[in-house]
C-alpha atoms as a PDB file:
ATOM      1  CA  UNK A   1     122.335 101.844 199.514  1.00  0.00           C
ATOM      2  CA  UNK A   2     121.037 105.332 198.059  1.00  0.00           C
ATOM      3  CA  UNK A   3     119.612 108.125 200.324  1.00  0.00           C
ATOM      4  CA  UNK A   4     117.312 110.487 198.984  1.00  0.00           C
ATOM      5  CA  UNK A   5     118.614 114.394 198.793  1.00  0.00           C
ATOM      6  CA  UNK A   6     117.471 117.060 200.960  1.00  0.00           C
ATOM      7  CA  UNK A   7     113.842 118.705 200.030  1.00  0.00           C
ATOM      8  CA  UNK A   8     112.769 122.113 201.120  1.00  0.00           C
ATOM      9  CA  UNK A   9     111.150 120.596 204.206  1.00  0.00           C
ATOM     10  CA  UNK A  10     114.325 117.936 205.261  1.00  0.00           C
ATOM     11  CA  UNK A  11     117.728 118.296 205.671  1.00  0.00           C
ATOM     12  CA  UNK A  12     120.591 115.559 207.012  1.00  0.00           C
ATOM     13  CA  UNK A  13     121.541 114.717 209.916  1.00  0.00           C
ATOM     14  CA  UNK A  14     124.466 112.413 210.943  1.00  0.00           C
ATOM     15  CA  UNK A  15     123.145 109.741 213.175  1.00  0.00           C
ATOM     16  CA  UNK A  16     126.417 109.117 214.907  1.00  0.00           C
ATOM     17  CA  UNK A  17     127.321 112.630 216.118  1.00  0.00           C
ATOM     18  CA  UNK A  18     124.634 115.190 215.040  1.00  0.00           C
ATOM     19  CA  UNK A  19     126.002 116.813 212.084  1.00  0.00           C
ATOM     20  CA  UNK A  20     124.111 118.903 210.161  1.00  0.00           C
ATOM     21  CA  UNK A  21     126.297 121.258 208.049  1.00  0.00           C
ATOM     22  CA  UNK A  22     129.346 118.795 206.735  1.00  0.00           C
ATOM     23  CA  UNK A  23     128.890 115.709 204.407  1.00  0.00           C
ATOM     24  CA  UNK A  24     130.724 114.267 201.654  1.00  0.00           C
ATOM     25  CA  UNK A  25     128.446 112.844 198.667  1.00  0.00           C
ATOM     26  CA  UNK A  26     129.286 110.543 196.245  1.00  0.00           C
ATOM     27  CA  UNK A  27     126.464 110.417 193.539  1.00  0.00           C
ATOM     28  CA  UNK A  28     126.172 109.620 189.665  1.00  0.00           C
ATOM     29  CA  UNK A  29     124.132 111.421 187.037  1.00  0.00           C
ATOM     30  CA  UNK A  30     123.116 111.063 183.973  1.00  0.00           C
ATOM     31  CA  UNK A  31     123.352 114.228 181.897  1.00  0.00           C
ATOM     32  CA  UNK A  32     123.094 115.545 178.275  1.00  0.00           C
ATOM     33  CA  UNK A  33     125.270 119.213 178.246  1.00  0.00           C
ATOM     34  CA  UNK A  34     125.655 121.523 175.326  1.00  0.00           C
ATOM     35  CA  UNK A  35     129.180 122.551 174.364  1.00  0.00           C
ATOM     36  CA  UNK A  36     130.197 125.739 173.117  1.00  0.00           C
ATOM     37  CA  UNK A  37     134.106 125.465 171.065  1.00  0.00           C
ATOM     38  CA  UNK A  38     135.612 128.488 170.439  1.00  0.00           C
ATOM     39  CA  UNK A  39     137.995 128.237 167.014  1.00  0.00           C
ATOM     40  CA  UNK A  40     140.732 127.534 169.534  1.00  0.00           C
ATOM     41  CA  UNK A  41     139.015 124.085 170.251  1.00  0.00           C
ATOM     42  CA  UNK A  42     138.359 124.941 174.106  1.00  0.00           C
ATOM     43  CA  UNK A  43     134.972 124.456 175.049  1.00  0.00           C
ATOM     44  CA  UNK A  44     132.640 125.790 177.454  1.00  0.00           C
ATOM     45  CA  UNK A  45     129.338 124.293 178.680  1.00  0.00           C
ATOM     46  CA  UNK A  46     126.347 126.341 177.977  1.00  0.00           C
ATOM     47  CA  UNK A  47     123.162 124.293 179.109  1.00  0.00           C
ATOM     48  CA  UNK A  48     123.422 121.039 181.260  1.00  0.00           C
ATOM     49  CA  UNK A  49     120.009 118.710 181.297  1.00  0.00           C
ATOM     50  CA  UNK A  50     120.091 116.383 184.349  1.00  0.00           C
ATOM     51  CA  UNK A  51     118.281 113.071 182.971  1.00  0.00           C
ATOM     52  CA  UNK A  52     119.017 110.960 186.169  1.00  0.00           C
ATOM     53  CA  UNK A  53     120.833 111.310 189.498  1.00  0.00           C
ATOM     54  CA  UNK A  54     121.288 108.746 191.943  1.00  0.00           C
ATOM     55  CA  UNK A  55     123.070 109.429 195.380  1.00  0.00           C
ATOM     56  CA  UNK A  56     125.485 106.045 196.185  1.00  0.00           C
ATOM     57  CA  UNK A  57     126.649 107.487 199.580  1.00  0.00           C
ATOM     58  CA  UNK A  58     127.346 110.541 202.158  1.00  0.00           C
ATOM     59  CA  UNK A  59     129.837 110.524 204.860  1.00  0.00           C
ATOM     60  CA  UNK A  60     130.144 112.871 207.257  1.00  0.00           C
ATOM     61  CA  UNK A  61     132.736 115.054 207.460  1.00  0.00           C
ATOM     62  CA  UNK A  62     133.000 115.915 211.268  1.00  0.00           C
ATOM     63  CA  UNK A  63     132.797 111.596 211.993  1.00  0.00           C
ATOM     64  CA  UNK A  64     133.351 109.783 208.721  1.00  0.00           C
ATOM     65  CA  UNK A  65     130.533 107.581 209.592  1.00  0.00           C
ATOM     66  CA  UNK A  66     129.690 106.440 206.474  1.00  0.00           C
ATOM     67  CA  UNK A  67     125.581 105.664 205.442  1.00  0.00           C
ATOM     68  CA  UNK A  68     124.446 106.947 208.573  1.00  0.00           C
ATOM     69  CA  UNK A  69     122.569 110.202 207.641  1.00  0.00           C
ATOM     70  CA  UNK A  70     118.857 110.523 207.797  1.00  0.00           C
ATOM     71  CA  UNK A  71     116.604 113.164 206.344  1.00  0.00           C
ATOM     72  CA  UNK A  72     115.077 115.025 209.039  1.00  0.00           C
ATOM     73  CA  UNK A  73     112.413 118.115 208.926  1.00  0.00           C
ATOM     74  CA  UNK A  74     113.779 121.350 209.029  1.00  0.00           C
ATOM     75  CA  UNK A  75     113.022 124.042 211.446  1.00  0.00           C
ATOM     76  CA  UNK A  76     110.397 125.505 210.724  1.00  0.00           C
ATOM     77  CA  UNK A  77     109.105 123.211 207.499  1.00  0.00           C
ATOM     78  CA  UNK A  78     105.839 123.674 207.196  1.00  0.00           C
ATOM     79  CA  UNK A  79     104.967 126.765 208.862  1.00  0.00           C
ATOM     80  CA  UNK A  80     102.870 129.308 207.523  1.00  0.00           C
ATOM     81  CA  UNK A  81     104.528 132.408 206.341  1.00  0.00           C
ATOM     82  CA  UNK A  82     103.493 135.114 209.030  1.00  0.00           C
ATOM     83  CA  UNK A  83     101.436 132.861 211.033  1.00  0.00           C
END
């Protein structure tokens, strides 16, 4: 089961107890990074391209329920800007 990430409009919410601020995520991506080696042989990532990400599972941190976050609307999504 994969749960989409927060937008600019949603954020989570644990269904068990309320959280809103606490989660633990467990996701995969697919990336292609650039790496900088210094003539030491350490390297240092200079540019990270994210090709695919896929979120397996969030648990929250103040429950441990496990898959039970939902996306709900922020306060205030959608409003107007000085309306």
């Amino acid at each position: 089961m994969s749960i989409a990430a927060p937008t600019a409009e949603t954020r989570w919410r644990c269904t068990l107890c309320g959280n809103l601020t606490r989660f633990d995520v467990t996701r995969s991506a697919k990336v292609v990074e650039y790496l900088h080696f210094d003539l030491a042989g350490e390297s240092r990532v200079e540019e990270t391209e994210v090709l695919a990400e896929t979120i397996e599972s969030v648990r929250c941190r103040w429950c441990n329920a496990v898959d039970q976050v939902e996306l709900v609307a922020r306060p205030g999504a959608g409003e107007r800007p000085g309306a």
